[in-house]
PDB file of N, CA and C in Angstrom:
ATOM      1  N   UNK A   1       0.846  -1.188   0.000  1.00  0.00           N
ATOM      2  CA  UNK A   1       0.000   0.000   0.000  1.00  0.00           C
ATOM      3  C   UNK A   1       0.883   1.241   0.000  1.00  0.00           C
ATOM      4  N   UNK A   2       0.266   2.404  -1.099  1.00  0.00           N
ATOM      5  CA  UNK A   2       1.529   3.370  -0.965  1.00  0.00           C
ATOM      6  C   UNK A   2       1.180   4.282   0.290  1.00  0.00           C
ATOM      7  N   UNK A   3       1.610   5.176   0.480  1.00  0.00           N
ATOM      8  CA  UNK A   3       1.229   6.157   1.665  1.00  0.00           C
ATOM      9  C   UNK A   3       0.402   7.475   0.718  1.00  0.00           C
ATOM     10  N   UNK A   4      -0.609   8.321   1.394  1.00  0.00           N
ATOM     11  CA  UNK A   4      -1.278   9.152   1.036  1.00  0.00           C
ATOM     12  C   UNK A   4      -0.597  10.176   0.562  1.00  0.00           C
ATOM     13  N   UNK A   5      -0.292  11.030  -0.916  1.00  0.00           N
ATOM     14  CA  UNK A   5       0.157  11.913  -1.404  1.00  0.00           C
ATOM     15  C   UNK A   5      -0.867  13.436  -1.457  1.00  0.00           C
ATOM     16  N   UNK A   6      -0.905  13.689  -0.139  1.00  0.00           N
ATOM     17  CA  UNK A   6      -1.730  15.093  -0.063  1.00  0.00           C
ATOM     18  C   UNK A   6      -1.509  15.998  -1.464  1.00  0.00           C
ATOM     19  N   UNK A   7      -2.092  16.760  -1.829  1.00  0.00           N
ATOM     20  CA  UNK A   7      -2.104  17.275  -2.938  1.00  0.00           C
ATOM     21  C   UNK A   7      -2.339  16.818  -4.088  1.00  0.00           C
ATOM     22  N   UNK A   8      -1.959  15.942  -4.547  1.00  0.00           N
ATOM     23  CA  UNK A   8      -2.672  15.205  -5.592  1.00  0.00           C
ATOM     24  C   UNK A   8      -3.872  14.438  -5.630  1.00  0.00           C
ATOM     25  N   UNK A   9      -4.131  14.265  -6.722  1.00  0.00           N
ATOM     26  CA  UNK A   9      -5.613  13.342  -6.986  1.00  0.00           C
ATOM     27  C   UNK A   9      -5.317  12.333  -6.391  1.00  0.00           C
ATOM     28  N   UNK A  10      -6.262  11.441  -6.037  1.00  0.00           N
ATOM     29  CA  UNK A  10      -5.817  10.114  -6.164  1.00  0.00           C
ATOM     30  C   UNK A  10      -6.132   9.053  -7.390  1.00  0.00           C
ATOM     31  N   UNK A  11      -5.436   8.337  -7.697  1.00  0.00           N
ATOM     32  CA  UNK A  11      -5.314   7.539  -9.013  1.00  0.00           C
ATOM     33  C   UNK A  11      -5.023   6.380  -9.288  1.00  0.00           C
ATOM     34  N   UNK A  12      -5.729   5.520  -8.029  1.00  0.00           N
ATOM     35  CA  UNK A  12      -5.484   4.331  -8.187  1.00  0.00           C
ATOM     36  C   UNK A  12      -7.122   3.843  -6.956  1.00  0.00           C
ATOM     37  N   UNK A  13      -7.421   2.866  -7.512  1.00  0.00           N
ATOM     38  CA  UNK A  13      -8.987   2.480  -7.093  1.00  0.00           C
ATOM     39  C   UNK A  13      -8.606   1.625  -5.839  1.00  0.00           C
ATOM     40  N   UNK A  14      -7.292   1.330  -5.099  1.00  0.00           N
ATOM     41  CA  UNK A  14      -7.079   0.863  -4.014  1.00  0.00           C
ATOM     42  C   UNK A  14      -6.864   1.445  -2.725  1.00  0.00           C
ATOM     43  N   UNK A  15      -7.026   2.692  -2.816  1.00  0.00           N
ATOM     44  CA  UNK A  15      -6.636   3.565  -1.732  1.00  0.00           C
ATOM     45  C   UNK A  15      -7.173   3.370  -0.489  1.00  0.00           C
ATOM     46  N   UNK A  16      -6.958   3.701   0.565  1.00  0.00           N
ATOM     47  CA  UNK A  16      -7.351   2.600   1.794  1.00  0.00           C
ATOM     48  C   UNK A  16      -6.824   4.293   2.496  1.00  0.00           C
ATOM     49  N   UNK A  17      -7.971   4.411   3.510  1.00  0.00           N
ATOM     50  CA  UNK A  17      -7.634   5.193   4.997  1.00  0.00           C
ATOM     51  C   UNK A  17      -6.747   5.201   5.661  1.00  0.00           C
ATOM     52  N   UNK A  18      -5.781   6.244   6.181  1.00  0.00           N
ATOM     53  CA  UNK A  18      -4.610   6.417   6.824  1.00  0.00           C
ATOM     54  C   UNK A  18      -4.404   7.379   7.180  1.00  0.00           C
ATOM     55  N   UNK A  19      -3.217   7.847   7.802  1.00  0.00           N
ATOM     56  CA  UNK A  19      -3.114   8.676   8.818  1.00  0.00           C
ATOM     57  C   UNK A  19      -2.223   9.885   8.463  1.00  0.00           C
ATOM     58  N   UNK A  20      -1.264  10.940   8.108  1.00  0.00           N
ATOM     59  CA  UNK A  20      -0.333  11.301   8.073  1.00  0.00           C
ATOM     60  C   UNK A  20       0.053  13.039   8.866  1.00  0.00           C
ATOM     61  N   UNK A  21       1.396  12.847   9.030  1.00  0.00           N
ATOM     62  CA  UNK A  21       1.635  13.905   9.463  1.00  0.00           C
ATOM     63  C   UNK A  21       1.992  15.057   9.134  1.00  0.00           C
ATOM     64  N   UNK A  22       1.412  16.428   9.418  1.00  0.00           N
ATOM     65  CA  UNK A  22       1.680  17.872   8.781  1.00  0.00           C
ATOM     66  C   UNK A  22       2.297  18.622   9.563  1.00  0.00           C
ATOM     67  N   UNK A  23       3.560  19.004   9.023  1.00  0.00           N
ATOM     68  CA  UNK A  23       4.186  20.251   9.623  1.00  0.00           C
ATOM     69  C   UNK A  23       3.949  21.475   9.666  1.00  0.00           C
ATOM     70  N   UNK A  24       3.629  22.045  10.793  1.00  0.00           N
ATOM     71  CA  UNK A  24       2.903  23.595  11.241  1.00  0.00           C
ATOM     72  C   UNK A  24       3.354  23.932  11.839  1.00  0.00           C
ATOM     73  N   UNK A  25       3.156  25.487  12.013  1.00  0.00           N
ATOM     74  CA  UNK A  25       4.579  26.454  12.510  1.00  0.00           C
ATOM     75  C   UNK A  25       3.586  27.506  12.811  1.00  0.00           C
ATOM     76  N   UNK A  26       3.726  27.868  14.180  1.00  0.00           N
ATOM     77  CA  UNK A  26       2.771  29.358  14.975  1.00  0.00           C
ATOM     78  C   UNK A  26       3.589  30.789  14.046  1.00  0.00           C
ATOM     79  N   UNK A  27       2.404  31.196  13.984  1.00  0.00           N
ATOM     80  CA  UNK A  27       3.169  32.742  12.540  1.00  0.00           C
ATOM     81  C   UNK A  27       2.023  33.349  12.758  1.00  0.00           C
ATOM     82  N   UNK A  28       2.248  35.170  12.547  1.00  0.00           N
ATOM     83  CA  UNK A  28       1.735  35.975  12.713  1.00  0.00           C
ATOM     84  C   UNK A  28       1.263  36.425  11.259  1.00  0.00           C
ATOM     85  N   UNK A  29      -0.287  36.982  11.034  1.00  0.00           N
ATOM     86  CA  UNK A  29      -0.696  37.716   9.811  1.00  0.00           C
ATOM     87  C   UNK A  29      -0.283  38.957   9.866  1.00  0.00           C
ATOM     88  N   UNK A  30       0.648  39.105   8.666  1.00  0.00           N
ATOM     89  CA  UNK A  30       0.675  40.499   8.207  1.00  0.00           C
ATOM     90  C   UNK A  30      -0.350  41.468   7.629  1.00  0.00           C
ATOM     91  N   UNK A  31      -1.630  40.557   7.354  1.00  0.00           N
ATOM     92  CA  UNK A  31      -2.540  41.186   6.278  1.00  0.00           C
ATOM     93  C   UNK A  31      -3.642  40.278   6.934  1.00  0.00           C
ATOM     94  N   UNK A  32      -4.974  40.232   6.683  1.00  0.00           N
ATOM     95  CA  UNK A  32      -6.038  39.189   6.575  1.00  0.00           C
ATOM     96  C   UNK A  32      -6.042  38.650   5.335  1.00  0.00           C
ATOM     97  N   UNK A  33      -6.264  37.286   6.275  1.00  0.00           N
ATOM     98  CA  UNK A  33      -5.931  36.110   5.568  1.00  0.00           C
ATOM     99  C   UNK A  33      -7.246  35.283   5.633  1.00  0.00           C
ATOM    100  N   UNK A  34      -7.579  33.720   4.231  1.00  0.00           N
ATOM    101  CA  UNK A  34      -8.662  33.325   4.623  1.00  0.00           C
ATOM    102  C   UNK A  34      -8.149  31.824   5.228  1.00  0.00           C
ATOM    103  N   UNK A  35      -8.802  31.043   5.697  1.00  0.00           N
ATOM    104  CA  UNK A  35      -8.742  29.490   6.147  1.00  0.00           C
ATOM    105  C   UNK A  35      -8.059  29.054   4.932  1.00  0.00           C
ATOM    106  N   UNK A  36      -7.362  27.786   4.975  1.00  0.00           N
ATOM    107  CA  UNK A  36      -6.677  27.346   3.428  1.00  0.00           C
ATOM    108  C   UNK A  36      -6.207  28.290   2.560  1.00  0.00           C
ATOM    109  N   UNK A  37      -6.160  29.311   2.368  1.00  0.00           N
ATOM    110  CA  UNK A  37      -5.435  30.682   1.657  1.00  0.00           C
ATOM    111  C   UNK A  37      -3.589  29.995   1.923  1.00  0.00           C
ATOM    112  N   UNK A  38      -3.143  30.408   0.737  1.00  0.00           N
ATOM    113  CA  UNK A  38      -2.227  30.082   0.191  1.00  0.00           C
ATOM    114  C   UNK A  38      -1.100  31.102   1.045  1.00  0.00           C
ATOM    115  N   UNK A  39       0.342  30.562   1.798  1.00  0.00           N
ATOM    116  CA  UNK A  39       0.633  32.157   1.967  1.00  0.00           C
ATOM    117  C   UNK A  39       2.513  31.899   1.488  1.00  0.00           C
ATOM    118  N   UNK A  40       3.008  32.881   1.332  1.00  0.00           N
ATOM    119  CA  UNK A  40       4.432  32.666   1.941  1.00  0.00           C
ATOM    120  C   UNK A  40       4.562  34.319   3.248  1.00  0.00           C
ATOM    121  N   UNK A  41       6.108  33.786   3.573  1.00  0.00           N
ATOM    122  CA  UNK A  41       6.713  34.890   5.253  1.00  0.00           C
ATOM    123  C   UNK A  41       7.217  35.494   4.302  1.00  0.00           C
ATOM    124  N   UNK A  42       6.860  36.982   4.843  1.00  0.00           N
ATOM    125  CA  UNK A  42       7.289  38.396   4.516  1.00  0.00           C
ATOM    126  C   UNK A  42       8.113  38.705   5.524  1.00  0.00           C
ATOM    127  N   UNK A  43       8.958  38.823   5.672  1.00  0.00           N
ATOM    128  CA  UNK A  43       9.881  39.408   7.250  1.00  0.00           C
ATOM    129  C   UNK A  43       9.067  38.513   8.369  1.00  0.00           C
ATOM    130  N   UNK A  44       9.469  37.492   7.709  1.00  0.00           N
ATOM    131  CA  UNK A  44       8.471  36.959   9.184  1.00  0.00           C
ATOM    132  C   UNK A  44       7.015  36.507   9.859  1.00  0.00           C
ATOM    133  N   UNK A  45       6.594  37.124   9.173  1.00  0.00           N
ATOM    134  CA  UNK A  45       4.845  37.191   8.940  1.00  0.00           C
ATOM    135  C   UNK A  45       4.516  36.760   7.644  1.00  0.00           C
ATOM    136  N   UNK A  46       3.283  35.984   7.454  1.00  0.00           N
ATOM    137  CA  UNK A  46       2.156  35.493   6.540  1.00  0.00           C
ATOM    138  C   UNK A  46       1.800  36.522   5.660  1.00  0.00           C
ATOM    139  N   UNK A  47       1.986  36.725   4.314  1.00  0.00           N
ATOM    140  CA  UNK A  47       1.124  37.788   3.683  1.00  0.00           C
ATOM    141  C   UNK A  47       0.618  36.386   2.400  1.00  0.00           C
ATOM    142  N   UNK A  48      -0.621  36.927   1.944  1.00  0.00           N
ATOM    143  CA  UNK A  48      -0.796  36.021   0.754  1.00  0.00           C
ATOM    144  C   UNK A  48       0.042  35.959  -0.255  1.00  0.00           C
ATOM    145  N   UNK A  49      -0.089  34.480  -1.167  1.00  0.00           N
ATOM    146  CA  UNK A  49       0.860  34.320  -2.287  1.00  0.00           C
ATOM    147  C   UNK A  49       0.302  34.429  -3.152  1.00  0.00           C
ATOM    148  N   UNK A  50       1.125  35.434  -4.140  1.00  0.00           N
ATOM    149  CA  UNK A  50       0.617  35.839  -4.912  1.00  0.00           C
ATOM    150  C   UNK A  50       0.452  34.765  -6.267  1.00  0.00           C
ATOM    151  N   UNK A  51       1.425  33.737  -6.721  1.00  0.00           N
ATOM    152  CA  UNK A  51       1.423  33.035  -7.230  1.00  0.00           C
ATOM    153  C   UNK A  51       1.547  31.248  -6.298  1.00  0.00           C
ATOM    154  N   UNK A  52       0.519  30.822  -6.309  1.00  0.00           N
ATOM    155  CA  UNK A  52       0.361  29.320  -5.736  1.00  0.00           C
ATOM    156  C   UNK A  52       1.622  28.706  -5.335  1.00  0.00           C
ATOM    157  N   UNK A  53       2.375  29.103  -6.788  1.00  0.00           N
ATOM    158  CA  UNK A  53       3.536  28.227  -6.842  1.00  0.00           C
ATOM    159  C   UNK A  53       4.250  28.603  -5.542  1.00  0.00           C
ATOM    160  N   UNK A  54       4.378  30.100  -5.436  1.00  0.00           N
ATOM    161  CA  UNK A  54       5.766  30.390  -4.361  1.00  0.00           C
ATOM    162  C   UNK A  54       5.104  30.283  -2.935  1.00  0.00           C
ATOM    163  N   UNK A  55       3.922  29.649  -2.853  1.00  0.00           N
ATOM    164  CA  UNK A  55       3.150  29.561  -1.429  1.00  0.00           C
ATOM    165  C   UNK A  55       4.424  28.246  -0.723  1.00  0.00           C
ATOM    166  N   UNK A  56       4.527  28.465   0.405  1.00  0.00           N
ATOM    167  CA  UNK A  56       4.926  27.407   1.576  1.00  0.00           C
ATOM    168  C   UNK A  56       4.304  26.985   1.943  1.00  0.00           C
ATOM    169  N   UNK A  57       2.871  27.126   2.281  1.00  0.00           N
ATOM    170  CA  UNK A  57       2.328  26.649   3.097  1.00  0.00           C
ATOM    171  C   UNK A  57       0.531  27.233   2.757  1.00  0.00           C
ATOM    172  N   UNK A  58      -0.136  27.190   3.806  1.00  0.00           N
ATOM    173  CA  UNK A  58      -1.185  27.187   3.905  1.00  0.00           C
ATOM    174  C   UNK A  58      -2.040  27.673   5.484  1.00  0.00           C
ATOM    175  N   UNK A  59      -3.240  28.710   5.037  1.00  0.00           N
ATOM    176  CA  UNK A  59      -3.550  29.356   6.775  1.00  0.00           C
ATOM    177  C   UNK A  59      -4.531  28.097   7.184  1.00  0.00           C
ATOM    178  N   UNK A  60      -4.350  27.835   8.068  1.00  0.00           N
ATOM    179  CA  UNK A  60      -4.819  26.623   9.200  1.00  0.00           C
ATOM    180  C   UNK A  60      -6.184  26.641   8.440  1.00  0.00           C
ATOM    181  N   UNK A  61      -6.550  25.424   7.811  1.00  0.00           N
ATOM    182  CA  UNK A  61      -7.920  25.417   7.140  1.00  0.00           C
ATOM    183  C   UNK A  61      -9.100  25.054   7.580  1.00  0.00           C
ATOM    184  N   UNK A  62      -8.758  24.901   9.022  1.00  0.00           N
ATOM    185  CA  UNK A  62      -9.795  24.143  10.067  1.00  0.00           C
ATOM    186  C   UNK A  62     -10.385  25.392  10.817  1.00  0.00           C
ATOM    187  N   UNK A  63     -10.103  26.295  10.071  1.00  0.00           N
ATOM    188  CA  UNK A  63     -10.522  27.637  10.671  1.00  0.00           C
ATOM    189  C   UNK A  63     -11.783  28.166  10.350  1.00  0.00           C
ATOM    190  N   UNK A  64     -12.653  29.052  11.160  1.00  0.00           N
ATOM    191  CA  UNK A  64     -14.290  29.044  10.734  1.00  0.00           C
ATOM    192  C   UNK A  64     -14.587  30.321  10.326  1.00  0.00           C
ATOM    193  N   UNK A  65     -13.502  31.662  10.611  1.00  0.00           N
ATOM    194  CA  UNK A  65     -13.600  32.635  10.209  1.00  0.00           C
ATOM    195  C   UNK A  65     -12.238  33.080   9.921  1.00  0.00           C
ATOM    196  N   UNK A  66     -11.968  34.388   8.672  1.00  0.00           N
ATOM    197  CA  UNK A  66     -10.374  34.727   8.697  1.00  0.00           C
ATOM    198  C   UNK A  66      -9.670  35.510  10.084  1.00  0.00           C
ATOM    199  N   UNK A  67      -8.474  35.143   9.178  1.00  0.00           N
ATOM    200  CA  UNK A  67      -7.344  35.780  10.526  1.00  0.00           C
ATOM    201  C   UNK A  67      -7.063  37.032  10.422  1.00  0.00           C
ATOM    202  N   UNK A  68      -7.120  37.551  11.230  1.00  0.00           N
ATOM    203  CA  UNK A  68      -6.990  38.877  11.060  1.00  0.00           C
ATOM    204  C   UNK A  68      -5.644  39.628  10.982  1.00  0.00           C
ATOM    205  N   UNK A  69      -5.036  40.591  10.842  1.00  0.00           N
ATOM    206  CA  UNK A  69      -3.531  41.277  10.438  1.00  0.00           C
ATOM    207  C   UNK A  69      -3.435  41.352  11.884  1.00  0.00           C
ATOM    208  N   UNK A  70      -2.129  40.689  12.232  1.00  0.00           N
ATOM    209  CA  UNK A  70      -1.777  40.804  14.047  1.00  0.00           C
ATOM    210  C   UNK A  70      -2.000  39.454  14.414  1.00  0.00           C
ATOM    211  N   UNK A  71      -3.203  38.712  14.509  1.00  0.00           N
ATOM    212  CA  UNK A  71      -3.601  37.690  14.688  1.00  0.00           C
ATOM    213  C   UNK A  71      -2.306  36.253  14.416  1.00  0.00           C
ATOM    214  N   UNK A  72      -2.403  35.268  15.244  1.00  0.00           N
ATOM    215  CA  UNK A  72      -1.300  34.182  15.482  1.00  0.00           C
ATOM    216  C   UNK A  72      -2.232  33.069  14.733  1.00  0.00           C
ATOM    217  N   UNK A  73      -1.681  32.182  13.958  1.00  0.00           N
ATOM    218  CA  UNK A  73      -1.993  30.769  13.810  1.00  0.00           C
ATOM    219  C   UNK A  73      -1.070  30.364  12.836  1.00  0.00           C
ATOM    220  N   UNK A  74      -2.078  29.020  13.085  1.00  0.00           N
ATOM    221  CA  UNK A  74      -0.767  27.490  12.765  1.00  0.00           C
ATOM    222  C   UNK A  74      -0.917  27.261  10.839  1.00  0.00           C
ATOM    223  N   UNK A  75       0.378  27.737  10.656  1.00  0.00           N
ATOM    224  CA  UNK A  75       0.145  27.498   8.980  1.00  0.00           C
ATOM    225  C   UNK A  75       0.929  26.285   8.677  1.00  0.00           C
ATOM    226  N   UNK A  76       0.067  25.252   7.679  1.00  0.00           N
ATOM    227  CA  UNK A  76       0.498  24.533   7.599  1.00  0.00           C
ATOM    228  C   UNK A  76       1.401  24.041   6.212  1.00  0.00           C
ATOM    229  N   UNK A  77       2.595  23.690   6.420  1.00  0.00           N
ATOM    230  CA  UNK A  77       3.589  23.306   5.223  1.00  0.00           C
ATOM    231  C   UNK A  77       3.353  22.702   4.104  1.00  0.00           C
ATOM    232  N   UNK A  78       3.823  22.998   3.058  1.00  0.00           N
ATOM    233  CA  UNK A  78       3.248  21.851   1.986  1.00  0.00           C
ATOM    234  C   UNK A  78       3.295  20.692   1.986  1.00  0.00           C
ATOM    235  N   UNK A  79       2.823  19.424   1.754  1.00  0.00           N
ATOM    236  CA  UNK A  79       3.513  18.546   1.783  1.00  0.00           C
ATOM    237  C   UNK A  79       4.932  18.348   1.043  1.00  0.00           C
ATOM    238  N   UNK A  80       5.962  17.545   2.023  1.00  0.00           N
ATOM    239  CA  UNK A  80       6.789  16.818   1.178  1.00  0.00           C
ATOM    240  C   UNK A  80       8.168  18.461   0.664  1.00  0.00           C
ATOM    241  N   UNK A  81       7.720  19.695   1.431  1.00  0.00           N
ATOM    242  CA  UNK A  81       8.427  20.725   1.667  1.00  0.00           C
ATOM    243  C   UNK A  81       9.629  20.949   2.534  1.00  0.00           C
ATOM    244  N   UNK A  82       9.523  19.781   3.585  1.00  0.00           N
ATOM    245  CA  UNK A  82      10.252  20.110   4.849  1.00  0.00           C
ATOM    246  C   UNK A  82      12.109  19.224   5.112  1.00  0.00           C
ATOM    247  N   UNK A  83      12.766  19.557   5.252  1.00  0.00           N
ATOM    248  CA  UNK A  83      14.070  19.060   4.831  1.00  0.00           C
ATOM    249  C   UNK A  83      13.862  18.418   6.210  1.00  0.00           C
ATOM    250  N   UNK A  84      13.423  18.269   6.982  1.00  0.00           N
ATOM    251  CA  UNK A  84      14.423  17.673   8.289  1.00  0.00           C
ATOM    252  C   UNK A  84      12.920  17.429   9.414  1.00  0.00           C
ATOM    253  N   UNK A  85      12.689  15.945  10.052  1.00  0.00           N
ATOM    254  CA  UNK A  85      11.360  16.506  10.934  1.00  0.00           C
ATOM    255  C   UNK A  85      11.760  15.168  12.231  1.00  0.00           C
ATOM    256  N   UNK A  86      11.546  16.038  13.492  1.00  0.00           N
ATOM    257  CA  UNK A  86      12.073  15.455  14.959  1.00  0.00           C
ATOM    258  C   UNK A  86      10.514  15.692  15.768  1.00  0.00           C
ATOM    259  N   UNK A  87       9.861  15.026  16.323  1.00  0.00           N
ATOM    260  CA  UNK A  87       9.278  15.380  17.357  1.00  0.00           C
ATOM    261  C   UNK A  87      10.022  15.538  18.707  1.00  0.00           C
ATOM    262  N   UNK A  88       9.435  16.657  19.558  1.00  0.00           N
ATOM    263  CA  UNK A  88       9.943  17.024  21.052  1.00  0.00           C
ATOM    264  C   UNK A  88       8.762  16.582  21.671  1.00  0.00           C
ATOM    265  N   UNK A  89       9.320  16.069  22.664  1.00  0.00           N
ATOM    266  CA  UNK A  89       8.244  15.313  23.697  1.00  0.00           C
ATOM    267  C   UNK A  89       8.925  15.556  24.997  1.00  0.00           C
ATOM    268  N   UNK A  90       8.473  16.041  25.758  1.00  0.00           N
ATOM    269  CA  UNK A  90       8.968  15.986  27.427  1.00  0.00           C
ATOM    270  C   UNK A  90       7.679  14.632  28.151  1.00  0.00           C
ATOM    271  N   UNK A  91       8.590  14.211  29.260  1.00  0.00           N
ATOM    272  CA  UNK A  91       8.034  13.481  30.413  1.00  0.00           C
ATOM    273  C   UNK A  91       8.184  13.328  32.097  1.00  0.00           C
ATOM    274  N   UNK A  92       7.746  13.483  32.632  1.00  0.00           N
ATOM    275  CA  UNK A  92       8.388  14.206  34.026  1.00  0.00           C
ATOM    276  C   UNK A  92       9.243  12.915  34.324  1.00  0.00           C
ATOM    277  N   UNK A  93       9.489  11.711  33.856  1.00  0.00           N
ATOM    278  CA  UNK A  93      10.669  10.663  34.728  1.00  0.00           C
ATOM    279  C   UNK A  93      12.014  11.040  33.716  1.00  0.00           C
ATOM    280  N   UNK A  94      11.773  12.028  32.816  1.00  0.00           N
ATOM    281  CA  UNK A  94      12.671  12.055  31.920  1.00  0.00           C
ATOM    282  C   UNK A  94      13.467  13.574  31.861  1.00  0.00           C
ATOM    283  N   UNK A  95      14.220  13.794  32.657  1.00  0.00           N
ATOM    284  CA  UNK A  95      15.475  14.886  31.734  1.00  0.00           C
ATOM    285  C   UNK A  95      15.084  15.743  30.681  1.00  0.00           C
ATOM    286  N   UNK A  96      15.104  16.966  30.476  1.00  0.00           N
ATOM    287  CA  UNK A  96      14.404  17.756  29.415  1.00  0.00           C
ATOM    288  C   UNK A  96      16.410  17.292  28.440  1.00  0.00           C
ATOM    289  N   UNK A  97      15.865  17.111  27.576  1.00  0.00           N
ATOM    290  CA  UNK A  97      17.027  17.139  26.073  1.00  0.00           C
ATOM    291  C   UNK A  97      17.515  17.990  26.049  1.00  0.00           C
ATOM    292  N   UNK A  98      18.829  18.445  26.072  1.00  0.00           N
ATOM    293  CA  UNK A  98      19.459  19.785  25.347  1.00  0.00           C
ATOM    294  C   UNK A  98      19.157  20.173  23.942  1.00  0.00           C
ATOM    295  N   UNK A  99      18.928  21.259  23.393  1.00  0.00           N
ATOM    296  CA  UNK A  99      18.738  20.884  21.678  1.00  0.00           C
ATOM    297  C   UNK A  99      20.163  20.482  21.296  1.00  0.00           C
ATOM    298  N   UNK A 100      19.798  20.118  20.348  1.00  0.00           N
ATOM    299  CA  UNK A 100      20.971  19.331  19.623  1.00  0.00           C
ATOM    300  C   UNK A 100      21.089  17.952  20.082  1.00  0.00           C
ATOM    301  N   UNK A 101      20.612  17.765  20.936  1.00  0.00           N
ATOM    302  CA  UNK A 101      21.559  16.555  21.846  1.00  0.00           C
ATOM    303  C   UNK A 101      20.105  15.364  21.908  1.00  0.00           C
ATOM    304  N   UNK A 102      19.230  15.263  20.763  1.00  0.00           N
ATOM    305  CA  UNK A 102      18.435  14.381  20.924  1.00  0.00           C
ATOM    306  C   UNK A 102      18.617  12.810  21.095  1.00  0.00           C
ATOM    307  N   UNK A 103      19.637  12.763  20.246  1.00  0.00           N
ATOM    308  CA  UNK A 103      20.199  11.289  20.143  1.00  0.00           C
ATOM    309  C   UNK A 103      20.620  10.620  21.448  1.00  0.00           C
ATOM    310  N   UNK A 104      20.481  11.605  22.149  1.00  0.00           N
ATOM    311  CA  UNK A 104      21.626  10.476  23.627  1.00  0.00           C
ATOM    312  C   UNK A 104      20.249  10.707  24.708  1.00  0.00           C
ATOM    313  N   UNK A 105      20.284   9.656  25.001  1.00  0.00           N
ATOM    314  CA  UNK A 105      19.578   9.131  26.122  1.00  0.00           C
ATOM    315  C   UNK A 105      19.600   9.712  27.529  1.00  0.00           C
ATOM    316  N   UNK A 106      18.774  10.760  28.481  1.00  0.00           N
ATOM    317  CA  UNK A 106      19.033  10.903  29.554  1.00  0.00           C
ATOM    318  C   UNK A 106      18.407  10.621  30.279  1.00  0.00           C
ATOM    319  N   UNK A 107      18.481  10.074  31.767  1.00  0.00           N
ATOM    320  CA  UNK A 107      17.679   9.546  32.812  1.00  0.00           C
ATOM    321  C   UNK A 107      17.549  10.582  33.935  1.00  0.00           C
ATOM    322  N   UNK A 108      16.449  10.250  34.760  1.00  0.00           N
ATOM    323  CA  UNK A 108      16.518  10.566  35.852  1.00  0.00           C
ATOM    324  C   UNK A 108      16.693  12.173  36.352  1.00  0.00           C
ATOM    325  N   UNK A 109      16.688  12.727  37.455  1.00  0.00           N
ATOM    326  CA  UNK A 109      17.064  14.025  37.982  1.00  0.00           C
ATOM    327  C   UNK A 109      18.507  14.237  37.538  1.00  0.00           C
TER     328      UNK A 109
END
């Protein structure tokens, strides 16, 4: 079974339910913005894209009204955009990680 290719059609009559994961990043509107609206960072901030193509990402589409200029939310990456992806997880029997230093194992107080 292949894995789900967000963005494209699908094109094969076997496709089967699954799960996948999207990379999202807290960012500020420079402008009002709509739900699913296409955007790329202007200095930092969300302004719309003007051409699809140069969009990164996308304004949180689970959203019920737009975002307003000032306003914070989670835009989400294109698929298949992202060079590098780690989850951070803390647990209280566990040592907070240094960054960088995910690979090594720490215990205890």
């Amino acid at each position: 079974m292949n894995a789900p290719e967000v963005g494209k059609l699908i094109e094969t009559a076997d496709a089967r339910r699954d799960a996948i994961h999207v990379a999202v990043a807290p960012v500020e509107a420079a402008e009002d913005l709509e739900p699913g609206g296409h955007v790329i960072l202007r200095v930092g901030k969300a302004v719309r894209a003007e051409n699809g193509a140069d969009a990164i990402g996308i304004v949180d589409p689970f959203l019920t009204a737009p975002v307003r200029a000032g306003q914070r939310f989670w835009l989400f990456l294109l698929p298949n955009s992202i060079t590098s992806l780690r989850h951070v997880w803390t647990h209280p029997a566990f040592m907070a990680v240094p960054p960088g230093d995910n690979h090594k194992r720490r215990e205890g107080p």
